[in-house]
C-alpha atoms as a PDB file:
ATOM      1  CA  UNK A   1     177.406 130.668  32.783  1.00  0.00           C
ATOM      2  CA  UNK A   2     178.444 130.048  29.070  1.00  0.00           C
ATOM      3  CA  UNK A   3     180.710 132.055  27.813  1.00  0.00           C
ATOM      4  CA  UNK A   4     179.630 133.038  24.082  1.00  0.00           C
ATOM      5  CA  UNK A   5     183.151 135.025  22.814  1.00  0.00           C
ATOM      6  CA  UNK A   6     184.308 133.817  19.881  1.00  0.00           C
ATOM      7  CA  UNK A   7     180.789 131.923  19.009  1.00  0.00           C
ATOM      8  CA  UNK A   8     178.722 132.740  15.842  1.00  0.00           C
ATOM      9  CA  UNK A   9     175.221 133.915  16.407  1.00  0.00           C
ATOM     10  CA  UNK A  10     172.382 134.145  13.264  1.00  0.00           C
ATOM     11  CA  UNK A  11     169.554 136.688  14.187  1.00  0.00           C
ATOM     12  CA  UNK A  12     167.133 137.423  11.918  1.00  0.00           C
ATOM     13  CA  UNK A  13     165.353 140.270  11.809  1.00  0.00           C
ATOM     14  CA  UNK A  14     168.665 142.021  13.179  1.00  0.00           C
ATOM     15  CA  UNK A  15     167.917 145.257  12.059  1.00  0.00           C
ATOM     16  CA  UNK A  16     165.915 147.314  14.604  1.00  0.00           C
ATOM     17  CA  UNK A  17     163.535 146.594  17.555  1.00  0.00           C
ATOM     18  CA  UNK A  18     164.493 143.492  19.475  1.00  0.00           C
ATOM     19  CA  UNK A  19     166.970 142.086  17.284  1.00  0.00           C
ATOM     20  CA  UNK A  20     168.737 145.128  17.053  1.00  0.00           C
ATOM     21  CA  UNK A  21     169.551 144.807  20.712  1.00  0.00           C
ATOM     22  CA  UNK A  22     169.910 141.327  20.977  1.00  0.00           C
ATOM     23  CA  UNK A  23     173.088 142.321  18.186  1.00  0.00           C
ATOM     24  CA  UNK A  24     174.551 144.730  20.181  1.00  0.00           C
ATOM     25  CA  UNK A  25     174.457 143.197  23.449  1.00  0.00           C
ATOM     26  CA  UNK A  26     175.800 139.736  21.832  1.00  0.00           C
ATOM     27  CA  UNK A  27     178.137 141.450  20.275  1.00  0.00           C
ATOM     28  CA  UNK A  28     179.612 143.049  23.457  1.00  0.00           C
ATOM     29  CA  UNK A  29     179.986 139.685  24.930  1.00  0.00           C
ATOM     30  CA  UNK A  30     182.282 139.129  21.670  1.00  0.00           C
ATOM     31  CA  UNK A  31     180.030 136.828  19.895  1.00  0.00           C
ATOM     32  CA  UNK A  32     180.317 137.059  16.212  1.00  0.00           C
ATOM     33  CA  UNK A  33     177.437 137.779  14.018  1.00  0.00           C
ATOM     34  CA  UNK A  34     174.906 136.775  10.997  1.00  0.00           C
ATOM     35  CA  UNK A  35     172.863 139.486  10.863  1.00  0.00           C
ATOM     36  CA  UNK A  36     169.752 139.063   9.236  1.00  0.00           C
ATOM     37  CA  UNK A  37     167.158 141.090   7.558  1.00  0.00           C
ATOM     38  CA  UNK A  38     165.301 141.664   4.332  1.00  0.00           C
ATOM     39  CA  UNK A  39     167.923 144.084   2.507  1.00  0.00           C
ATOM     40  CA  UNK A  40     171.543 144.561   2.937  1.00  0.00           C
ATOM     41  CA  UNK A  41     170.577 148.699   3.347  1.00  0.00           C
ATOM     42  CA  UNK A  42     168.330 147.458   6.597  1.00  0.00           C
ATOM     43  CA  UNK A  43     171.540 145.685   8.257  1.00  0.00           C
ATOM     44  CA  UNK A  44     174.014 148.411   6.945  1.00  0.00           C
ATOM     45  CA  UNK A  45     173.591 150.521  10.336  1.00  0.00           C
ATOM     46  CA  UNK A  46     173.928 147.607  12.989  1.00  0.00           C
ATOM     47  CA  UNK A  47     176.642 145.828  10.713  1.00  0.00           C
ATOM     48  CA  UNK A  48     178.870 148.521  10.990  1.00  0.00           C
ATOM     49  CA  UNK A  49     178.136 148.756  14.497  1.00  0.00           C
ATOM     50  CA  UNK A  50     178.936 145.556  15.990  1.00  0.00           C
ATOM     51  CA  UNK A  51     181.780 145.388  13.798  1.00  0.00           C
ATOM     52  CA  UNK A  52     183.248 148.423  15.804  1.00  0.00           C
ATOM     53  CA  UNK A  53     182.716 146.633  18.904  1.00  0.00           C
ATOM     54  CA  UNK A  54     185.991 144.089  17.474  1.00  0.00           C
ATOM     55  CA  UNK A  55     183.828 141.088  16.574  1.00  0.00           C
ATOM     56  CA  UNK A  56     183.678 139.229  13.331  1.00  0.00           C
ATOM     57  CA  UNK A  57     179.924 140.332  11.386  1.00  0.00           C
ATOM     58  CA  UNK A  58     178.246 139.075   8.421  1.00  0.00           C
ATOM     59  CA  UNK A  59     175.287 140.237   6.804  1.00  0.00           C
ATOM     60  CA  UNK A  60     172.301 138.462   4.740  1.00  0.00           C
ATOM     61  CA  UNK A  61     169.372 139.097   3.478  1.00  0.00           C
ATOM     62  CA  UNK A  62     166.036 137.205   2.566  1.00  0.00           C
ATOM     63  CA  UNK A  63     162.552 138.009   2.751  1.00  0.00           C
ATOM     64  CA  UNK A  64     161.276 135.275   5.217  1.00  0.00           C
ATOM     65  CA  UNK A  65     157.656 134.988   3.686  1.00  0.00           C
ATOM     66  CA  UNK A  66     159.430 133.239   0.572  1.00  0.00           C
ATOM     67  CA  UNK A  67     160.691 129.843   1.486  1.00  0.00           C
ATOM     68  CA  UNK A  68     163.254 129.750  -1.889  1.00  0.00           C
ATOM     69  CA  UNK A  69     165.285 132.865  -0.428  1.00  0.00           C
ATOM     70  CA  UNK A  70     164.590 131.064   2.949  1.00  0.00           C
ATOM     71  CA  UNK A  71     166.706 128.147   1.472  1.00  0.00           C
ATOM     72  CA  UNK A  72     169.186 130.322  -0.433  1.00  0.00           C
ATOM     73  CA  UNK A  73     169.378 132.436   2.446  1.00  0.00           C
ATOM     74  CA  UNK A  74     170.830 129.061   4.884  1.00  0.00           C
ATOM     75  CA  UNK A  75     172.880 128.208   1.527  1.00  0.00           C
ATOM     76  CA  UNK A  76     174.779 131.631   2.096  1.00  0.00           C
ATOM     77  CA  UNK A  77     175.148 131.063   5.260  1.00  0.00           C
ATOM     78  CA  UNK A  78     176.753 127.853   5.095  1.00  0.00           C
ATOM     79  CA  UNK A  79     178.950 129.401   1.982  1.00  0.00           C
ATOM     80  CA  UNK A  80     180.260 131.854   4.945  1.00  0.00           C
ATOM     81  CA  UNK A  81     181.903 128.679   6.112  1.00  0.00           C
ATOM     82  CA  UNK A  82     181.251 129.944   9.960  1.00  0.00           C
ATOM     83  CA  UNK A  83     178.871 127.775  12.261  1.00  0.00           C
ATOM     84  CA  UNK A  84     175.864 129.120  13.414  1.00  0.00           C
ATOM     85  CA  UNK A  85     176.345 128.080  16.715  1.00  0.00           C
ATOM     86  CA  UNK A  86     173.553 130.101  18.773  1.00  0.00           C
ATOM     87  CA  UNK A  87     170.279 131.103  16.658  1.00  0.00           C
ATOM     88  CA  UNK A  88     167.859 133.792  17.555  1.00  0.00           C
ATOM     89  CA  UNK A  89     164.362 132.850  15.849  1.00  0.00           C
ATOM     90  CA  UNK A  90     163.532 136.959  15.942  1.00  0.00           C
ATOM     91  CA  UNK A  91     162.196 138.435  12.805  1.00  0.00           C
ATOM     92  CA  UNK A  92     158.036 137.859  13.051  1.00  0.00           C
ATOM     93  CA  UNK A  93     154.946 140.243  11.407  1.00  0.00           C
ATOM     94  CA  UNK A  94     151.833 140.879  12.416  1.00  0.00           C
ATOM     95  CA  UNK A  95     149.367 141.434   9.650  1.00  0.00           C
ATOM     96  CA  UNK A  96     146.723 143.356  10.907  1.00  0.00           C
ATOM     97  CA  UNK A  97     144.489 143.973  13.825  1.00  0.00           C
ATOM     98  CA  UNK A  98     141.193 142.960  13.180  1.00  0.00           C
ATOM     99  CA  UNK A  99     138.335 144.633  15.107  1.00  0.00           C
ATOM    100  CA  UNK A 100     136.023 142.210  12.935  1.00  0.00           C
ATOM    101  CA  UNK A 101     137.492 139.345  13.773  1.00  0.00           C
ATOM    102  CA  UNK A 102     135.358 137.052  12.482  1.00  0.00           C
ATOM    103  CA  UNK A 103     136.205 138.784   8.741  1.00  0.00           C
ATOM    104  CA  UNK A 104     139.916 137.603   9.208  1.00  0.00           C
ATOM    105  CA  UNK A 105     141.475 136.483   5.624  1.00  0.00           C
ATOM    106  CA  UNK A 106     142.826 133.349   5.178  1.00  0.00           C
ATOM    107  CA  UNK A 107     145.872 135.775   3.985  1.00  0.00           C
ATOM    108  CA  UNK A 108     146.542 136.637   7.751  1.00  0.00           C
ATOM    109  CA  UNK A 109     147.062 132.838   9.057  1.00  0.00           C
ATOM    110  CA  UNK A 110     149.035 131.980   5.439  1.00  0.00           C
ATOM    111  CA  UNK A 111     151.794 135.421   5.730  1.00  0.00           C
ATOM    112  CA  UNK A 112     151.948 135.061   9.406  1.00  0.00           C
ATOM    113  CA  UNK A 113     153.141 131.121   9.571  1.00  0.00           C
ATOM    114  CA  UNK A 114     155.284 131.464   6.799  1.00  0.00           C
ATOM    115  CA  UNK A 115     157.092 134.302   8.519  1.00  0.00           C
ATOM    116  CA  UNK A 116     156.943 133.616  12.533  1.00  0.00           C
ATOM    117  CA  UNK A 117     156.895 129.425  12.121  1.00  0.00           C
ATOM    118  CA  UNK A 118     158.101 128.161   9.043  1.00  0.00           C
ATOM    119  CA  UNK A 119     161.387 129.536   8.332  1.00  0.00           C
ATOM    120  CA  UNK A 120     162.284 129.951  12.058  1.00  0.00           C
ATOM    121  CA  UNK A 121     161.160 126.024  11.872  1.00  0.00           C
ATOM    122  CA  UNK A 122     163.776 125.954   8.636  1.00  0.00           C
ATOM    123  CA  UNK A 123     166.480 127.530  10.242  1.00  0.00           C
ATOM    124  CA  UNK A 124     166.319 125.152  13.328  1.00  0.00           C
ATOM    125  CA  UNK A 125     166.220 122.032  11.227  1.00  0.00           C
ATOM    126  CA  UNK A 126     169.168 123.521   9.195  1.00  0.00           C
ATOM    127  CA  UNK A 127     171.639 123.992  11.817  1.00  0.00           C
ATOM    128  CA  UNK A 128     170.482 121.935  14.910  1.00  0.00           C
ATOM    129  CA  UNK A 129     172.088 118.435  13.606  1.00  0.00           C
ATOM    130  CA  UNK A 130     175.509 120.880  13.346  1.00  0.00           C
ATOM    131  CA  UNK A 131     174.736 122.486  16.325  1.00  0.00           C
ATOM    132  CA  UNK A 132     174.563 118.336  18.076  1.00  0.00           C
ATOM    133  CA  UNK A 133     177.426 117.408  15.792  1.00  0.00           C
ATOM    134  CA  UNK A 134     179.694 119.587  17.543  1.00  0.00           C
ATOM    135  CA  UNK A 135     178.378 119.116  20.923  1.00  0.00           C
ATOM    136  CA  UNK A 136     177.412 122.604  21.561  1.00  0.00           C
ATOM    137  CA  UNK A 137     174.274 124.893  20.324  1.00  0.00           C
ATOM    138  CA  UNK A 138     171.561 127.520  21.608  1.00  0.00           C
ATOM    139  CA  UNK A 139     168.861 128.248  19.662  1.00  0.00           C
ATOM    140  CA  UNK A 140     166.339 131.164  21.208  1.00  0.00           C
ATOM    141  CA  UNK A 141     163.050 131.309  19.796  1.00  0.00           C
ATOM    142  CA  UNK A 142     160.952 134.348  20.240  1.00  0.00           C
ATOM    143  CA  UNK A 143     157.620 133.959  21.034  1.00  0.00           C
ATOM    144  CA  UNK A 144     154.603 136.266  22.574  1.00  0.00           C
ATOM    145  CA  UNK A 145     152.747 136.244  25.716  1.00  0.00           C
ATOM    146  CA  UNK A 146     149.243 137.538  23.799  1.00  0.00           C
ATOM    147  CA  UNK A 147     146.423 136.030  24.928  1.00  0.00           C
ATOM    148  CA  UNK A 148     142.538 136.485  24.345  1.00  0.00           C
ATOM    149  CA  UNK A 149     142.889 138.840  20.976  1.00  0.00           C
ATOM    150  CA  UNK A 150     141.344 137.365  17.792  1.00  0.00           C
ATOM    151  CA  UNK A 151     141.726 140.609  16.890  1.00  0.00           C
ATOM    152  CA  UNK A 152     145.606 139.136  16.271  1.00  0.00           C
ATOM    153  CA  UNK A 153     144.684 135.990  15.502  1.00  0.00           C
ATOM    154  CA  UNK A 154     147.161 134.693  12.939  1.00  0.00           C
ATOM    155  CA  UNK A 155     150.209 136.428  14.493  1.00  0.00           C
ATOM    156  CA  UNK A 156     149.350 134.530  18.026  1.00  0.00           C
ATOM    157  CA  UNK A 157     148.184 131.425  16.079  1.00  0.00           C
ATOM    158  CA  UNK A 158     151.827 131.170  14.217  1.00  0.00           C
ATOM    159  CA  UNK A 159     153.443 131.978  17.756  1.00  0.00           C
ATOM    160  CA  UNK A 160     151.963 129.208  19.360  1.00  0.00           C
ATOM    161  CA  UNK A 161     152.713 126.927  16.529  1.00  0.00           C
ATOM    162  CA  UNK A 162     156.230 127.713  17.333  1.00  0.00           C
ATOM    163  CA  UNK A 163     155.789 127.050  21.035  1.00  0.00           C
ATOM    164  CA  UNK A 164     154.328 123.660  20.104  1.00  0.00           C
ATOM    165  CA  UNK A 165     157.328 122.616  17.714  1.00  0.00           C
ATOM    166  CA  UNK A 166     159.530 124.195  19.850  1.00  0.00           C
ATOM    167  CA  UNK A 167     158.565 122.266  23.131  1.00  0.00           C
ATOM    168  CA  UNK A 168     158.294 119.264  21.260  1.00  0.00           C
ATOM    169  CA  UNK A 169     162.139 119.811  20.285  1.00  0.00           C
ATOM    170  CA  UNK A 170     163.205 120.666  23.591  1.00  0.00           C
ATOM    171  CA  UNK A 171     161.900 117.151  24.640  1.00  0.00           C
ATOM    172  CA  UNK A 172     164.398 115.253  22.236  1.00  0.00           C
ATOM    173  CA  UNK A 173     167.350 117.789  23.137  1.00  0.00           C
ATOM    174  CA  UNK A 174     166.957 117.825  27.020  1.00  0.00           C
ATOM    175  CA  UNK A 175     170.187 117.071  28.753  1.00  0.00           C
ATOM    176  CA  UNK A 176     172.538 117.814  25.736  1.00  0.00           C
ATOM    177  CA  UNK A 177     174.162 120.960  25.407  1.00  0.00           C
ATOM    178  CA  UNK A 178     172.314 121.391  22.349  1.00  0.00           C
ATOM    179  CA  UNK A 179     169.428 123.565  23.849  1.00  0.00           C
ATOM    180  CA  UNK A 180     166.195 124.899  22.574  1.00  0.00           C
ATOM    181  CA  UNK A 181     164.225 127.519  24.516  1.00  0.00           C
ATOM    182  CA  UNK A 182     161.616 130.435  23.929  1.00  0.00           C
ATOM    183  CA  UNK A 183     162.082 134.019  24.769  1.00  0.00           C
ATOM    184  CA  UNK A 184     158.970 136.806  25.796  1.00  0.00           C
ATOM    185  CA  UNK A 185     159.924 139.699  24.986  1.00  0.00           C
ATOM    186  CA  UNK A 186     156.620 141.670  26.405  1.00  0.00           C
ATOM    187  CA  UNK A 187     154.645 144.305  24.468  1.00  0.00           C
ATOM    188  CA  UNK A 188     157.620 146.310  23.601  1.00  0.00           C
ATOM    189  CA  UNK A 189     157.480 149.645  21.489  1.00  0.00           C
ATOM    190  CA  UNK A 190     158.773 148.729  18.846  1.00  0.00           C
ATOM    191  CA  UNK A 191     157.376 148.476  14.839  1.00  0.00           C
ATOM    192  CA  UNK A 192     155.681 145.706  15.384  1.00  0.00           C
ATOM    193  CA  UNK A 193     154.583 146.191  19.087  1.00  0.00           C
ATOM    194  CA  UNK A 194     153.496 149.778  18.375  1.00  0.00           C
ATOM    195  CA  UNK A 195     154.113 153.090  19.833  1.00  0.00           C
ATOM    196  CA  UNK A 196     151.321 151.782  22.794  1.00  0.00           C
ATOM    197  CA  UNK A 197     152.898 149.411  24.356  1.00  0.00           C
ATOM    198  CA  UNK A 198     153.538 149.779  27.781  1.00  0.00           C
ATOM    199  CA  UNK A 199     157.583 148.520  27.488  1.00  0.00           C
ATOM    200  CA  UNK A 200     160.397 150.308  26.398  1.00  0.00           C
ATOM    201  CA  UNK A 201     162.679 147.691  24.131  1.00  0.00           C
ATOM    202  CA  UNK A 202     165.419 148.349  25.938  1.00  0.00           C
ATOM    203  CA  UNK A 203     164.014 146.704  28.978  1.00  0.00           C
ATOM    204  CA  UNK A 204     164.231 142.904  27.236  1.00  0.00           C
ATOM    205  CA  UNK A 205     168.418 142.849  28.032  1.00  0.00           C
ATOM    206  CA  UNK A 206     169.109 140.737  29.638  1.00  0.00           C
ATOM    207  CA  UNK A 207     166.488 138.358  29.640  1.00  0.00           C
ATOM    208  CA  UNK A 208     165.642 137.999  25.621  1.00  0.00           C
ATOM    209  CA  UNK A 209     169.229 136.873  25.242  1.00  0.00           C
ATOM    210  CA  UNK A 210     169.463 134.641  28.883  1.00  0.00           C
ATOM    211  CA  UNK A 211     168.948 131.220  26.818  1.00  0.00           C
ATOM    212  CA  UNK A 212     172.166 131.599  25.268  1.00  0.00           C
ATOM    213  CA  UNK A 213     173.916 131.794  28.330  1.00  0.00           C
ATOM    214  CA  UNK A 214     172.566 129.195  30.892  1.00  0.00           C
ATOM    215  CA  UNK A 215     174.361 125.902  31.061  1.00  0.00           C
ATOM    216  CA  UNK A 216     172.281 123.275  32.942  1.00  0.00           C
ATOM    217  CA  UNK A 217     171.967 121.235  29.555  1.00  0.00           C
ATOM    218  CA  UNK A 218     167.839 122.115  29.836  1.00  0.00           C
ATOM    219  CA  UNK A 219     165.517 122.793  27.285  1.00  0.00           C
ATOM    220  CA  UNK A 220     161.867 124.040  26.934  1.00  0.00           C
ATOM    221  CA  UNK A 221     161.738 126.979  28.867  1.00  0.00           C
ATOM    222  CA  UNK A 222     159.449 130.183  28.170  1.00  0.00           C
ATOM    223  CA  UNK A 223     161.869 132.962  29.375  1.00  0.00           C
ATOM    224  CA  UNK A 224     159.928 136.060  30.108  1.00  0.00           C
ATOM    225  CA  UNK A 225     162.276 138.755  29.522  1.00  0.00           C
ATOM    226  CA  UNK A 226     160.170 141.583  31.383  1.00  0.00           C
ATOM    227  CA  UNK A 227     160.829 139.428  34.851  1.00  0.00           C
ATOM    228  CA  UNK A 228     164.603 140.294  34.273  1.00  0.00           C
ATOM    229  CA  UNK A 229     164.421 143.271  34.205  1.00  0.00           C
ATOM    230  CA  UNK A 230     167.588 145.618  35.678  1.00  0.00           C
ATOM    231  CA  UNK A 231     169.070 142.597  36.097  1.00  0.00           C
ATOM    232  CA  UNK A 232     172.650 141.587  35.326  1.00  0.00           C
ATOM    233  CA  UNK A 233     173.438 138.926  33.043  1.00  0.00           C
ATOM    234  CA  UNK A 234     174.672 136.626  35.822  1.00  0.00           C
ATOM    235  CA  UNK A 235     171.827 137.199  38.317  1.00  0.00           C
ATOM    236  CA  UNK A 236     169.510 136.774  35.130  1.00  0.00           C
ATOM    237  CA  UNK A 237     171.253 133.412  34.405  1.00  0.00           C
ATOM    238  CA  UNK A 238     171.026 132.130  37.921  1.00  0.00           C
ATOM    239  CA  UNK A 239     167.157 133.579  37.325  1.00  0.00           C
ATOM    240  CA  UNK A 240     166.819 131.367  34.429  1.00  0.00           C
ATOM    241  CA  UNK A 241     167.481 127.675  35.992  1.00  0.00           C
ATOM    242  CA  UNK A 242     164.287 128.304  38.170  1.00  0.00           C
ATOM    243  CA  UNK A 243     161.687 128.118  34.982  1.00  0.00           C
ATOM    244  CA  UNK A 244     159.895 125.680  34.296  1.00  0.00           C
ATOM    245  CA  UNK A 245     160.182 123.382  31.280  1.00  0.00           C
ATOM    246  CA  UNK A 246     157.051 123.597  28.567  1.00  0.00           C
ATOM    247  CA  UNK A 247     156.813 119.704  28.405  1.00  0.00           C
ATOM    248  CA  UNK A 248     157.344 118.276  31.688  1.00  0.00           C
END
């Protein structure tokens, strides 16, 4: 299992809901932090936070639907001077829910891809090449497991445009330790997930954060996080190897 302490971690959309806990948990395993969201206020909270927890914590902010403060935002980050060594593709939207779906807006597909594929797509072709020029990386993209809801169509239609880049990726990076994986979080309760949903957040440690950790130099997994549930980290990596890879 990879031990992360000492490592520098970007997560955007660090905040609250899933990346919230994907900061504090990192941050126990002393990894160092870029916290991400769309104000410095948002971050204030979880900055302090993981900062008591004795690691090293940086915050930025950039509102993701914007590709210049996409760019400026990876120009800050490289001004930091830290490497972004494991990246957590978190922060996504989801427009609306459409019970006439066939009166979606254009507007949904646009917001939605530049949020949950674009700049997660931006951040990956950032700091990958780093990431292979050092000989180490983890990038963890978050993706969904919805399915059969046009009601959602452009938030699952940019999610599976990141699966498709992302697999693609994996395919060039297999057998490096430069890895590239995707992480299902299940229908949390969260802001975006709703106060329906049958999961509580909490319940996605360890497994949203397992691709970070496993060290078999394979990419292109879909790592469900509900399936590791109760888990510990180490069980959950030794959990992990057994996926399958997206483009085998």
């Amino acid at each position: 299992m990879t031990n992360v302490k000492g490592k520098y971690a970007l997560i955007t959309g660090a905040n609250r809901g899933i990346g919230y806990r994907i900061a504090k948990f990192m941050a126990l395993q002393g990894c160092n932090l870029i916290l991400h969201s769309r104000s410095h206020e948002h971050t204030a909270k979880v900055l302090q936070e993981v900062k008591a927890l004795g690691v090293e914590a940086y915050d930025i902010a950039a509102e993701l639907s914007d590709i210049d403060q996409v760019q400026k935002m990876i120009d800050e980050i490289n001004a930091i001077g830290k490497p972004v060594d494991i990246l957590f593709n978190n922060a996504a939207v989801q427009i609306a829910y459409r019970v006439e779906y066939y009166k979606t807006p254009a507007e949904d597909y646009i917001k939605s891809f530049y949020i949950n594929t674009i700049a997660p797509m931006m951040l990956c072709y950032a700091f990958i090449p780093k990431m292979i020029e050092r000989g180490w990386g983890r990038v963890i993209n978050i993706t969904s497991g919805i399915r059969n809801e046009p009601e959602q169509a452009g938030y699952s239609a940019s999610k599976a445009a990141l699966d498709k880049v992302t697999s693609d990726i994996a395919g060039k990076l297999d057998g490096t330790d430069v890895c590239i994986n995707l992480a299902d979080p299940g229908w949390c309760r969260t802001d975006l997930g709703g106060p329906n949903a049958p999961n509580d957040p909490d319940s996605v440690i360890p497994g949203i954060v397992v691709g970070a950790f496993v060290d078999d130099k394979k990419s292109g997994r879909n790592l469900s996080a509900q399936t590791f549930v109760g888990m510990t980290l180490e069980d959950a990596v030794k959990k992990a190897k057994d996926f399958p890879q997206l483009f085998k």
